[in-house]
Protein backbone atom coordinates (compact mmCIF):
# COMPACT_ATOMS: atom_id res chain seq x y z
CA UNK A 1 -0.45 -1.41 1.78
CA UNK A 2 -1.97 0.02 4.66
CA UNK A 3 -1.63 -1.88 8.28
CA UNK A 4 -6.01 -2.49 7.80
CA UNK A 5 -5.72 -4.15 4.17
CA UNK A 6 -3.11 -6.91 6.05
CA UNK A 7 -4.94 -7.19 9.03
CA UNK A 8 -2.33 -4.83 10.75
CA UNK A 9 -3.71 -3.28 13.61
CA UNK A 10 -3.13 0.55 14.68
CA UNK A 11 -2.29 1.19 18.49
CA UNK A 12 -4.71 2.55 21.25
CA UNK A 13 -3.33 5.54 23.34
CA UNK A 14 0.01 5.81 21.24
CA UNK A 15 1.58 8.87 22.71
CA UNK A 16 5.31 9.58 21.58
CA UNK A 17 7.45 11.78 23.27
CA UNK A 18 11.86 12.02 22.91
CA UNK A 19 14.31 14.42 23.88
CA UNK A 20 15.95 16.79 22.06
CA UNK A 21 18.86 15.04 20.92
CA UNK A 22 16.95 11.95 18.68
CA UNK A 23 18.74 8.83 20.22
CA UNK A 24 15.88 6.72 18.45
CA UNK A 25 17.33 4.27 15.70
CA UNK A 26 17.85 4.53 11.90
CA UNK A 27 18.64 2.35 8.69
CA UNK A 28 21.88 1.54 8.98
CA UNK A 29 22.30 1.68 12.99
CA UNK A 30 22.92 -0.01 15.58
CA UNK A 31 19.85 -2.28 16.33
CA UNK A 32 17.60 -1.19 13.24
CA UNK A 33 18.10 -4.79 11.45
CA UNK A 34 17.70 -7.05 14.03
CA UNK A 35 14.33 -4.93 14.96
CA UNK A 36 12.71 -5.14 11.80
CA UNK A 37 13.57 -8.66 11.54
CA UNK A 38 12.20 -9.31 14.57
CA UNK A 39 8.74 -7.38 14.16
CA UNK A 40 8.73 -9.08 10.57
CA UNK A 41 8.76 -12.56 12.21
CA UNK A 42 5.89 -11.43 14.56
CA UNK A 43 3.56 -10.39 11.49
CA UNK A 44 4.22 -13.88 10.01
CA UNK A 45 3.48 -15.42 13.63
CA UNK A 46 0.06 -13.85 13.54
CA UNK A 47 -1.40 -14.14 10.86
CA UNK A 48 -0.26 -17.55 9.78
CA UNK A 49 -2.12 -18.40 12.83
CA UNK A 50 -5.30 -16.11 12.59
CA UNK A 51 -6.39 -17.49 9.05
CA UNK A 52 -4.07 -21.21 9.40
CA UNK A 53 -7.74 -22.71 9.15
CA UNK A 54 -9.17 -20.94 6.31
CA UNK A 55 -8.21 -22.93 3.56
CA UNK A 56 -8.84 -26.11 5.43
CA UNK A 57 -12.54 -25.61 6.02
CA UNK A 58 -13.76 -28.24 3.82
CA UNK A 59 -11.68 -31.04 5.36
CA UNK A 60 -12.52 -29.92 8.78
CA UNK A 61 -16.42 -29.90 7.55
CA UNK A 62 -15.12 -33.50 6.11
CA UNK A 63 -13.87 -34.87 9.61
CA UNK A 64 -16.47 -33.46 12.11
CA UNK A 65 -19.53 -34.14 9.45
CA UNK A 66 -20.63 -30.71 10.15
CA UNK A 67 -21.44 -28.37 7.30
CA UNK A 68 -19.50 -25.30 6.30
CA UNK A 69 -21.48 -22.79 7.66
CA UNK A 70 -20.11 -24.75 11.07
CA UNK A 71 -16.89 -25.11 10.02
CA UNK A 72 -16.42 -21.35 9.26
CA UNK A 73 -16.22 -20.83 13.07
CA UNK A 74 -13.05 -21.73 13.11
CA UNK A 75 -11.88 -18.57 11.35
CA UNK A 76 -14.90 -15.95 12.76
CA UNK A 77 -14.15 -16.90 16.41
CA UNK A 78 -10.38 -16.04 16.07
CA UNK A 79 -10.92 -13.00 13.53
CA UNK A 80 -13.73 -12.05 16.20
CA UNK A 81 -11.70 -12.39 19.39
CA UNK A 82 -8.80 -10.29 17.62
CA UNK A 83 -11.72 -7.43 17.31
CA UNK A 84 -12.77 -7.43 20.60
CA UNK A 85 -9.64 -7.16 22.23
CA UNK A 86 -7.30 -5.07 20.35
CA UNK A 87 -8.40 -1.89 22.78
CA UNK A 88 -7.89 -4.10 25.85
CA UNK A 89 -4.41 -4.94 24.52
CA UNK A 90 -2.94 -1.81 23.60
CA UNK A 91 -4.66 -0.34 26.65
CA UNK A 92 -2.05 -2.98 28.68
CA UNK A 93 0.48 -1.96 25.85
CA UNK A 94 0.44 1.67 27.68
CA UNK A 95 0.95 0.01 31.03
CA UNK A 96 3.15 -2.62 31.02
CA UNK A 97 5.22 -1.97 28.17
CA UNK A 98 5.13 -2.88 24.30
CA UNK A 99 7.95 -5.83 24.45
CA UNK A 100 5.94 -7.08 27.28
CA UNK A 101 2.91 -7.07 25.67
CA UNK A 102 3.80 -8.57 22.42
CA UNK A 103 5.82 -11.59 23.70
CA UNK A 104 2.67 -12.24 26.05
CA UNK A 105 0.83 -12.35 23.40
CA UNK A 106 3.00 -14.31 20.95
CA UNK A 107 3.59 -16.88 23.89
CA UNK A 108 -0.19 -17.48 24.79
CA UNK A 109 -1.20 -18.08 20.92
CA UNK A 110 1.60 -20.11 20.14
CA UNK A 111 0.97 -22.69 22.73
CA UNK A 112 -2.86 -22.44 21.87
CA UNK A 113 -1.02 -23.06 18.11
CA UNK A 114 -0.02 -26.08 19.29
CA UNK A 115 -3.06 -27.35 20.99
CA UNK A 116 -5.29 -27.03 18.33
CA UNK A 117 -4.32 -29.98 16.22
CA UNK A 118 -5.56 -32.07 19.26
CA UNK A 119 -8.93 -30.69 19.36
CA UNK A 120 -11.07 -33.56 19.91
CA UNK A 121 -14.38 -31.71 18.42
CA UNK A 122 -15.60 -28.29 16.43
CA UNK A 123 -16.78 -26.89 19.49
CA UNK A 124 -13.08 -27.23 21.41
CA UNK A 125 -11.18 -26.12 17.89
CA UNK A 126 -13.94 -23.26 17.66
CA UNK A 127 -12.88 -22.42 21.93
CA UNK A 128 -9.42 -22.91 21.25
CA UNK A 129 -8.91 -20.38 17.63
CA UNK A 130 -11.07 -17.76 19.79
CA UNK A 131 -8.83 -17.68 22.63
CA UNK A 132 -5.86 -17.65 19.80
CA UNK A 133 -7.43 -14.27 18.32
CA UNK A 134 -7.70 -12.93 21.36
CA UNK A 135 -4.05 -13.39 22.17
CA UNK A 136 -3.10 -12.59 18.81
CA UNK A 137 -4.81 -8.89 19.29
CA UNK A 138 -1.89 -7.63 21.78
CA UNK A 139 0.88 -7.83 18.56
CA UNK A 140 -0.79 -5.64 15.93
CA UNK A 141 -1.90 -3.08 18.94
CA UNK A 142 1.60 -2.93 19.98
CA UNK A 143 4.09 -3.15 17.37
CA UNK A 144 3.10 0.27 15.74
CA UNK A 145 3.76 1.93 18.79
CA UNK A 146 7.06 0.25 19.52
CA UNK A 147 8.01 1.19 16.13
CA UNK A 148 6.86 4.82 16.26
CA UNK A 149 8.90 5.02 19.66
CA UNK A 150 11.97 3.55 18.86
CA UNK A 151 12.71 4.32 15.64
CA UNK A 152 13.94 7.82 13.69
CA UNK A 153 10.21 9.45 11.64
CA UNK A 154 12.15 9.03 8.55
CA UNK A 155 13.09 5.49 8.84
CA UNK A 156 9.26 4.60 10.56
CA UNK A 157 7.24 4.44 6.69
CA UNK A 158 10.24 1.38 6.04
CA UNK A 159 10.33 -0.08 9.32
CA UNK A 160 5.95 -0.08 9.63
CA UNK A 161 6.19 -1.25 5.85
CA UNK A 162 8.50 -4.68 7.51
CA UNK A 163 6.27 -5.14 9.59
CA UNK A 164 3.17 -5.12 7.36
CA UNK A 165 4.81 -7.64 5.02
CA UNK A 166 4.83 -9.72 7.32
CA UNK A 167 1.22 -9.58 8.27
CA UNK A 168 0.64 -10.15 4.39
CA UNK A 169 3.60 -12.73 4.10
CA UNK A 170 2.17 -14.70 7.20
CA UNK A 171 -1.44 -14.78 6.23
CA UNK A 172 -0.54 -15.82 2.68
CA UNK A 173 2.07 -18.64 3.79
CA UNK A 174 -0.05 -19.70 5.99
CA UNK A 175 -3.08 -20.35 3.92
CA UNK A 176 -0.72 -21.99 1.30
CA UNK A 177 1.60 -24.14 3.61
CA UNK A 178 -1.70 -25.76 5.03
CA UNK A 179 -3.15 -26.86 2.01
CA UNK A 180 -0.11 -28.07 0.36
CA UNK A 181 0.74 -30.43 3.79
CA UNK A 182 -3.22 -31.21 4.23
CA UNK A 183 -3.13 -32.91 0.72
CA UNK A 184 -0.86 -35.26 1.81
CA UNK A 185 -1.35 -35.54 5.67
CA UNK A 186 -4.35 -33.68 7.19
CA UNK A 187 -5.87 -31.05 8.25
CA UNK A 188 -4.69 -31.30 11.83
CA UNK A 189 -1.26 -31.95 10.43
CA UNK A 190 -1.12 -28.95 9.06
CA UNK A 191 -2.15 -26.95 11.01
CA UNK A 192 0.23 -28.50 13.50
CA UNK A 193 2.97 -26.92 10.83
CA UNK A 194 1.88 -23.81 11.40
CA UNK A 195 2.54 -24.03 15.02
CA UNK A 196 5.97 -24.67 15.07
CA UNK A 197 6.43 -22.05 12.57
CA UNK A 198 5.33 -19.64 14.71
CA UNK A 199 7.05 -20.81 17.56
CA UNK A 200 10.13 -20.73 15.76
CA UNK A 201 9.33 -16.99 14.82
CA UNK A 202 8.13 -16.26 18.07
CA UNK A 203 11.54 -17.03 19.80
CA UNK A 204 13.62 -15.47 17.26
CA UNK A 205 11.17 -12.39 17.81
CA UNK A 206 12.04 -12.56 22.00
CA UNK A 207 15.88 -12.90 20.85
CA UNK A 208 15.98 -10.20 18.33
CA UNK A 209 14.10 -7.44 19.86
CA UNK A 210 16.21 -4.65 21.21
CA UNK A 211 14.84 -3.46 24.67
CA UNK A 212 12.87 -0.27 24.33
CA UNK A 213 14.90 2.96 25.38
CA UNK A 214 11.84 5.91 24.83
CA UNK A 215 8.92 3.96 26.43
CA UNK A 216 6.98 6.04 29.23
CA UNK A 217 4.63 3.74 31.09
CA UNK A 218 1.24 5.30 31.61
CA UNK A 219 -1.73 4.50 33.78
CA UNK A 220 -4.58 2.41 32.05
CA UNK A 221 -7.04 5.53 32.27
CA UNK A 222 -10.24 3.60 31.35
CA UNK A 223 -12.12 7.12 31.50
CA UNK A 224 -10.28 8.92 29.22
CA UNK A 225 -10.13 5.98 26.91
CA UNK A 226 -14.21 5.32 27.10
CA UNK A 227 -14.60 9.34 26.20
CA UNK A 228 -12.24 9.38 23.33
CA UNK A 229 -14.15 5.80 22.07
CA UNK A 230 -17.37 7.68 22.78
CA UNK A 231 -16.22 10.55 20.63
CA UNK A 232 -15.32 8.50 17.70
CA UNK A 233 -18.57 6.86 17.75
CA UNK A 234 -20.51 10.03 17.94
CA UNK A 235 -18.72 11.47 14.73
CA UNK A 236 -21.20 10.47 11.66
CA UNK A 237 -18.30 10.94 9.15
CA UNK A 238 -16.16 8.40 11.35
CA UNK A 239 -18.96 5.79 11.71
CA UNK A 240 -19.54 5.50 7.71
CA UNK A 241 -16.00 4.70 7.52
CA UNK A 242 -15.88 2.20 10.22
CA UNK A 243 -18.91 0.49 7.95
CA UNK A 244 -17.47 0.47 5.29
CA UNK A 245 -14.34 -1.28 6.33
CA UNK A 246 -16.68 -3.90 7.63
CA UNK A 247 -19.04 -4.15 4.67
CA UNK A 248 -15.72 -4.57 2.47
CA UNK A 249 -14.60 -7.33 4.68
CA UNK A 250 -17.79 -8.79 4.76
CA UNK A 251 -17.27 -9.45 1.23
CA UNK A 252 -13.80 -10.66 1.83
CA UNK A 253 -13.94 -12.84 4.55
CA UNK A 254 -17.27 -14.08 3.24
CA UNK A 255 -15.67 -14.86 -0.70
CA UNK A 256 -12.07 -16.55 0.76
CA UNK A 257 -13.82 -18.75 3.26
CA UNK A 258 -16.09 -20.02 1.00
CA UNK A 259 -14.12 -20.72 -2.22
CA UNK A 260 -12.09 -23.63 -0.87
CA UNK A 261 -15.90 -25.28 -0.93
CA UNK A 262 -16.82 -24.33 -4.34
CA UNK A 263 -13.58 -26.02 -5.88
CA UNK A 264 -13.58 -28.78 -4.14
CA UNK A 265 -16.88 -29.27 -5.78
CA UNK A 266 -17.42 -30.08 -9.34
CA UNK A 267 -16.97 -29.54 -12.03
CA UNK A 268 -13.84 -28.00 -10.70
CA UNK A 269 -12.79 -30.90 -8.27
CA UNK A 270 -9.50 -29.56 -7.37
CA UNK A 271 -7.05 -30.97 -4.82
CA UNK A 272 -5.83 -29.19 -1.39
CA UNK A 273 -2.80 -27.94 -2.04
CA UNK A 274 -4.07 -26.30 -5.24
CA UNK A 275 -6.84 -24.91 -3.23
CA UNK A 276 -4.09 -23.58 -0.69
CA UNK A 277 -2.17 -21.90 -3.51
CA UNK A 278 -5.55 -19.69 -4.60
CA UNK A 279 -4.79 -17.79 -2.16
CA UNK A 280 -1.39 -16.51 -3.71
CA UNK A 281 -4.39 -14.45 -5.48
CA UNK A 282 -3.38 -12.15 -2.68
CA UNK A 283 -0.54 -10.47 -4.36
CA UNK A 284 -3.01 -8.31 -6.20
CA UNK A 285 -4.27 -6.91 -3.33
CA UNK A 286 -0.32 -5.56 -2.33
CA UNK A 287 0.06 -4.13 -5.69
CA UNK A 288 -4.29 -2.35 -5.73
CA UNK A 289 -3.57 -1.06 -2.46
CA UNK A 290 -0.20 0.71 -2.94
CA UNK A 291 -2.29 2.44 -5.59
CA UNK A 292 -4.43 3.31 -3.56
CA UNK A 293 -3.01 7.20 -3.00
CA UNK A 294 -2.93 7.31 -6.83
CA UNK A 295 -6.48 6.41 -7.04
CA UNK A 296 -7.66 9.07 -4.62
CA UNK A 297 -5.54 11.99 -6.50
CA UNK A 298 -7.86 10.85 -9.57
CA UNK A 299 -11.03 9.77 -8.36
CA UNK A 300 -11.15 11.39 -4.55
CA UNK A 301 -11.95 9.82 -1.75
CA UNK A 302 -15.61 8.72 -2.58
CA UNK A 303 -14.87 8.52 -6.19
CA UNK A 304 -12.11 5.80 -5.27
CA UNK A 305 -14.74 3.82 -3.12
CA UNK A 306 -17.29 3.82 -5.84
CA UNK A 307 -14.06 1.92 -8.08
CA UNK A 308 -12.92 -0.10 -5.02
CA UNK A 309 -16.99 -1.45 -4.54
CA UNK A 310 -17.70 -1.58 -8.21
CA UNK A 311 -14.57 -3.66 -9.27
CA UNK A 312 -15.77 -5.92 -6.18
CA UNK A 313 -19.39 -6.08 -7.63
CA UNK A 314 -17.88 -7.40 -11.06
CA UNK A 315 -15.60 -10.14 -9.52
CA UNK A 316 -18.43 -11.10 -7.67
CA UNK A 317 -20.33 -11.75 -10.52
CA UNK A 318 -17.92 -12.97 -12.92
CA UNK A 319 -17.21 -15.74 -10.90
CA UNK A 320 -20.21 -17.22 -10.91
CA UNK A 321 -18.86 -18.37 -14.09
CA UNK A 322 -18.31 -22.10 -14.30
CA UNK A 323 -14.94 -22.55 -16.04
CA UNK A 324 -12.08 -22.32 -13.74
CA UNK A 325 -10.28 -19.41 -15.51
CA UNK A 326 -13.12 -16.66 -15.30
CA UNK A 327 -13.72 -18.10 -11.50
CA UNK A 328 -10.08 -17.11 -11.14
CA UNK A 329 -10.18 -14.05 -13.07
CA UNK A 330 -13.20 -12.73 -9.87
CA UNK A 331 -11.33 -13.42 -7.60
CA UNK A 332 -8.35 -10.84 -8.62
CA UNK A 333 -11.02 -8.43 -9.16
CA UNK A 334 -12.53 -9.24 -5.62
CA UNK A 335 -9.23 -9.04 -4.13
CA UNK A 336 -8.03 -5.58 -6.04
CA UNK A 337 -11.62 -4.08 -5.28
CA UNK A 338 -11.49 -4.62 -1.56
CA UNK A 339 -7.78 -3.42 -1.04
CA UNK A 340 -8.62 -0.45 -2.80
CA UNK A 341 -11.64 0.75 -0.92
CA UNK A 342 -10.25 -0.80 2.52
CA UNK A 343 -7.16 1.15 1.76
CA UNK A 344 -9.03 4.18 1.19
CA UNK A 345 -10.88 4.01 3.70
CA UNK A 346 -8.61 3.29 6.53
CA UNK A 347 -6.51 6.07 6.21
CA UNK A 348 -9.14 8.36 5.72
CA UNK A 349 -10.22 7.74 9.31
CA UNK A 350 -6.77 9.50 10.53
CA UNK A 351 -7.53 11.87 8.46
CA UNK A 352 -10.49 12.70 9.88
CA UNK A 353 -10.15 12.02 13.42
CA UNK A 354 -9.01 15.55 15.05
CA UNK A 355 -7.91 13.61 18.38
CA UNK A 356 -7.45 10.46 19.38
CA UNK A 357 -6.07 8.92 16.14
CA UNK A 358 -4.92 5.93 17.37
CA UNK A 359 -8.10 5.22 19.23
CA UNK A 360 -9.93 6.39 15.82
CA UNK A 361 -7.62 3.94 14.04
CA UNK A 362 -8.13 0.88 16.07
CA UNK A 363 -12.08 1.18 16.17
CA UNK A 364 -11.65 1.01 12.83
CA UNK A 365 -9.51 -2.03 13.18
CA UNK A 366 -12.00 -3.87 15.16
CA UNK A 367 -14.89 -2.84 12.92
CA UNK A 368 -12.90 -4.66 10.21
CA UNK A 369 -12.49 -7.65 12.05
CA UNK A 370 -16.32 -7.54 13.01
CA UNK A 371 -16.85 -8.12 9.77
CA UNK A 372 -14.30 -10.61 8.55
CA UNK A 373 -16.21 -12.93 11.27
CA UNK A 374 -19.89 -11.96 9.91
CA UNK A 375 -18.45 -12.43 6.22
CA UNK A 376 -16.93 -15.79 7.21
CA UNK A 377 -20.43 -16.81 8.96
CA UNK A 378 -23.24 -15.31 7.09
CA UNK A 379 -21.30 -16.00 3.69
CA UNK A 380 -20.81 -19.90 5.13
CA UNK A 381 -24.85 -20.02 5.82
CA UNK A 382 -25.79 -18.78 2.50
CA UNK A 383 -23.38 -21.01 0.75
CA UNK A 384 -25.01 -24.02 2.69
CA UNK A 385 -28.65 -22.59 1.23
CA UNK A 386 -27.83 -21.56 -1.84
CA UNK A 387 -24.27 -22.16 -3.00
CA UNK A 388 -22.14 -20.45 -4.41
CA UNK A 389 -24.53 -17.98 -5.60
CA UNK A 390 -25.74 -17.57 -2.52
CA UNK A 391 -22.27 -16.46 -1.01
CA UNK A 392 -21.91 -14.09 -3.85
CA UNK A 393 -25.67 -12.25 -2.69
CA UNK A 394 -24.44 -11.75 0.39
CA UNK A 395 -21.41 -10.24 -0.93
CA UNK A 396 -23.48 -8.02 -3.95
CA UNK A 397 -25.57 -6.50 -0.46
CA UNK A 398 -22.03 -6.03 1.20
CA UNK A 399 -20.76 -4.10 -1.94
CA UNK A 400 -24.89 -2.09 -1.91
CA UNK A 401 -24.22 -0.61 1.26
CA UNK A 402 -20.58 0.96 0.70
CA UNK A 403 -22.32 2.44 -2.30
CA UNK A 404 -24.88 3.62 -0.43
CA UNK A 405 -22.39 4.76 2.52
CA UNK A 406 -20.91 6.74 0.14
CA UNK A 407 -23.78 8.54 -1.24
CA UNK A 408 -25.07 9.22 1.65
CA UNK A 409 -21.42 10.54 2.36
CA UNK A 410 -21.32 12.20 -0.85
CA UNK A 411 -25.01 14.41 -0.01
CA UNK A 412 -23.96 15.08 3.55
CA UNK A 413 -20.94 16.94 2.14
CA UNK A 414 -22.81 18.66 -0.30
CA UNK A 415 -25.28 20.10 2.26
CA UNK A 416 -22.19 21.08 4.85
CA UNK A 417 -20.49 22.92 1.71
CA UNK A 418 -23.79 24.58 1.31
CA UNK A 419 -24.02 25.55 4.92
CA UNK A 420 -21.06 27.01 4.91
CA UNK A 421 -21.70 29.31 1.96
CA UNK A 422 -24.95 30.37 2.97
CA UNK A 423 -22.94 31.49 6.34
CA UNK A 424 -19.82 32.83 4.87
């Protein structure tokens, strides 16, 4: 799975530089363990916290009377604060150090973890999960870096791979530990689980982590930063992909927000907990993005996108269904669709960059976090109008504009190839 599909972020300004003789560590050496452990505990930290309201949204519409387009502010405002500041972060990340950075980061959202069970209203639990995001943006920007710095390149693929299962792990857990414990005592409960979970991670994480032994510290260099940004966003190629990763999320965040509304409803009237456990549904998305590479050997790049969007476009309609097993039965092919293309299209954008990568990599990051937040919204506000159905439009016009992305894509290649052999 690739660090976008789990909500893994890639660093800003990663530069990595060793002597000679490679004193970095390796599977099997000293420190290696305990520092995949560690950056394994952090993933679950931050993501059971990003998304710890998600499947709750219906009793939080329940207790503050407000209606779910409301109540899915809970999830854009942290998903949204992540977006903005994962270039901030990993800009500090260069500065002050990686270690630094993340346990900053980890101790800010875990005490704002902990606070938000006490939120006396929306607009305080909306203020506190944005400040949580926002915090929560320094570990993805940092960890890859740390990673690619400390450890051997052979042992890096493993020790990234730890460190994205625990992004998946956390944001699973997290969505199922809440609804299982808010069926029996609350939303704010539960949520209140989560928090000492991820304190409990977070202080294993500040015990476990080796100190770095390759990090240079750099200067901020805001110009040089704002001209490699400003590059990125001038390269056509670069900015289809970056809307495309936000279109698919769109659909995503839009679909997983909403469902937890739709089955509480009839005829499906399901409890919490079983609610929570939909979201095991996410398992399909490890094994659809894995296959991912496979998919592009076949298909190509835009061929791959045309599968990822149309297997999306038929989960979205199949589960307008109203028996419980076909409902189901969309949502895997929801899930596998938007793995696939986000998959694809996040590592084409390293592909493509020529500089800058990890600057490349992380606007691409904060596109897709753009759009979990609009998906959550706009998907929330045409569920209110128009239920379920609704929700799935705004998902069907998510799914139209990859496909048109990608045609568009598809003709501008064409014409370049032409170009070319006209010149040659």
């Amino acid at each position: 799975m690739s660090p976008a599909s789990t909500g893994a972020s890639t660093v800003v300004g990663a530069d990595v530089s060793v002597p000679a003789a490679d004193s970095r560590v390796s599977p099997g050496g000293p420190g290696y363990r305990r520092m995949s452990f560690a950056l394994f505990l952090a993933g679950v930290a931050t993501f059971a916290l990003l998304y710890s309201t998600q499947a709750l949204l219906p009793l939080i519409s329940g207790e503050f009377g407000v209606a779910a387009s409301d109540a899915s502010w809970t999830v854009a405002a942290a998903t949204g604060g992540l977006a903005l500041f994962v270039l901030p972060m990993s800009a500090l990340s260069e500065r002050y150090g990686r270690r630094a950075v993340m346990t900053a980061s980890l101790a800010v959202a875990v005490t704002l973890g902990l606070l938000v069970p006490f939120a006396p209203s929306l607009g305080a639990l909306i203020a506190l999960r944005a400040l949580q995001g926002a915090a929560l943006a320094g570990l993805p920007a940092s960890a890859t870096a740390y990673l690619a710095e400390e450890v051997t390149p052979k042992a890096l693929v493993t020790a990234i791979g730890l460190f994205v299962a625990g992004n998946s792990v956390g944001g699973m857990s997290g969505r199922v530990i809440t609804g299982w414990v808010a069926q029996e005592w609350g939303w704010r409960v539960a949520v209140g689980v989560i928090g000492v979970i991820a304190v409990a991670c977070a202080v294993a994480f500040r015990l476990l982590l080796p100190a770095p032994r390759h990090f240079r510290a750099g200067s901020l260099r805001p110009r040089v930063l704002a001209r490699t940004v400003r590059d990125h966003l001038s390269n056509p190629l670069l900015c289809r992909l970056y809307a495309i990763g936000a279109l698919f999320m769109t659909v995503f965040g839009g679909v997983y927000t909403v469902i937890g509304y739709r089955l509480t409803e009839a005829p499906f009237s399901l409890p919490q907990g079983i609610i929570g456990s939909i979201f095991l549904v996410y398992l399909v998305g490890t094994v659809s993005a894995s296959t991912a590479g496979r998919l592009v050997g076949r298909l190509g790049r835009r061929g791959a996108l045309y599968a990822g969007g149309g297997t999306t476009a038929a989960g979205l309609l199949l589960s307008l269904a109203g028996t419980l097993p076909l409902v189901l039965l969309g949502l895997v092919l929801i899930t596998a669709g938007f793995f696939a293309g986000h998959a694809v299209a996040s590592s084409a954008v390293s592909k493509t960059a020529t500089h800058g990568r990890a600057q490349a990599s992380a606007l691409y990051q904060s596109a897709y976090y753009i759009g979990s937040s609009a998906g959550s919204t706009v998907g929330a506000i045409a569920f209110h109008a128009g239920g379920w159905a609704g929700t799935v439009g705004v998902g069907l016009l998510a799914v139209l504009g990859v496909v048109t992305i990608t045609v568009f894509g598809t003709r501008a290649a064409r014409l370049q190839r032409r170009r070319l052999a006209t010149a040659a």
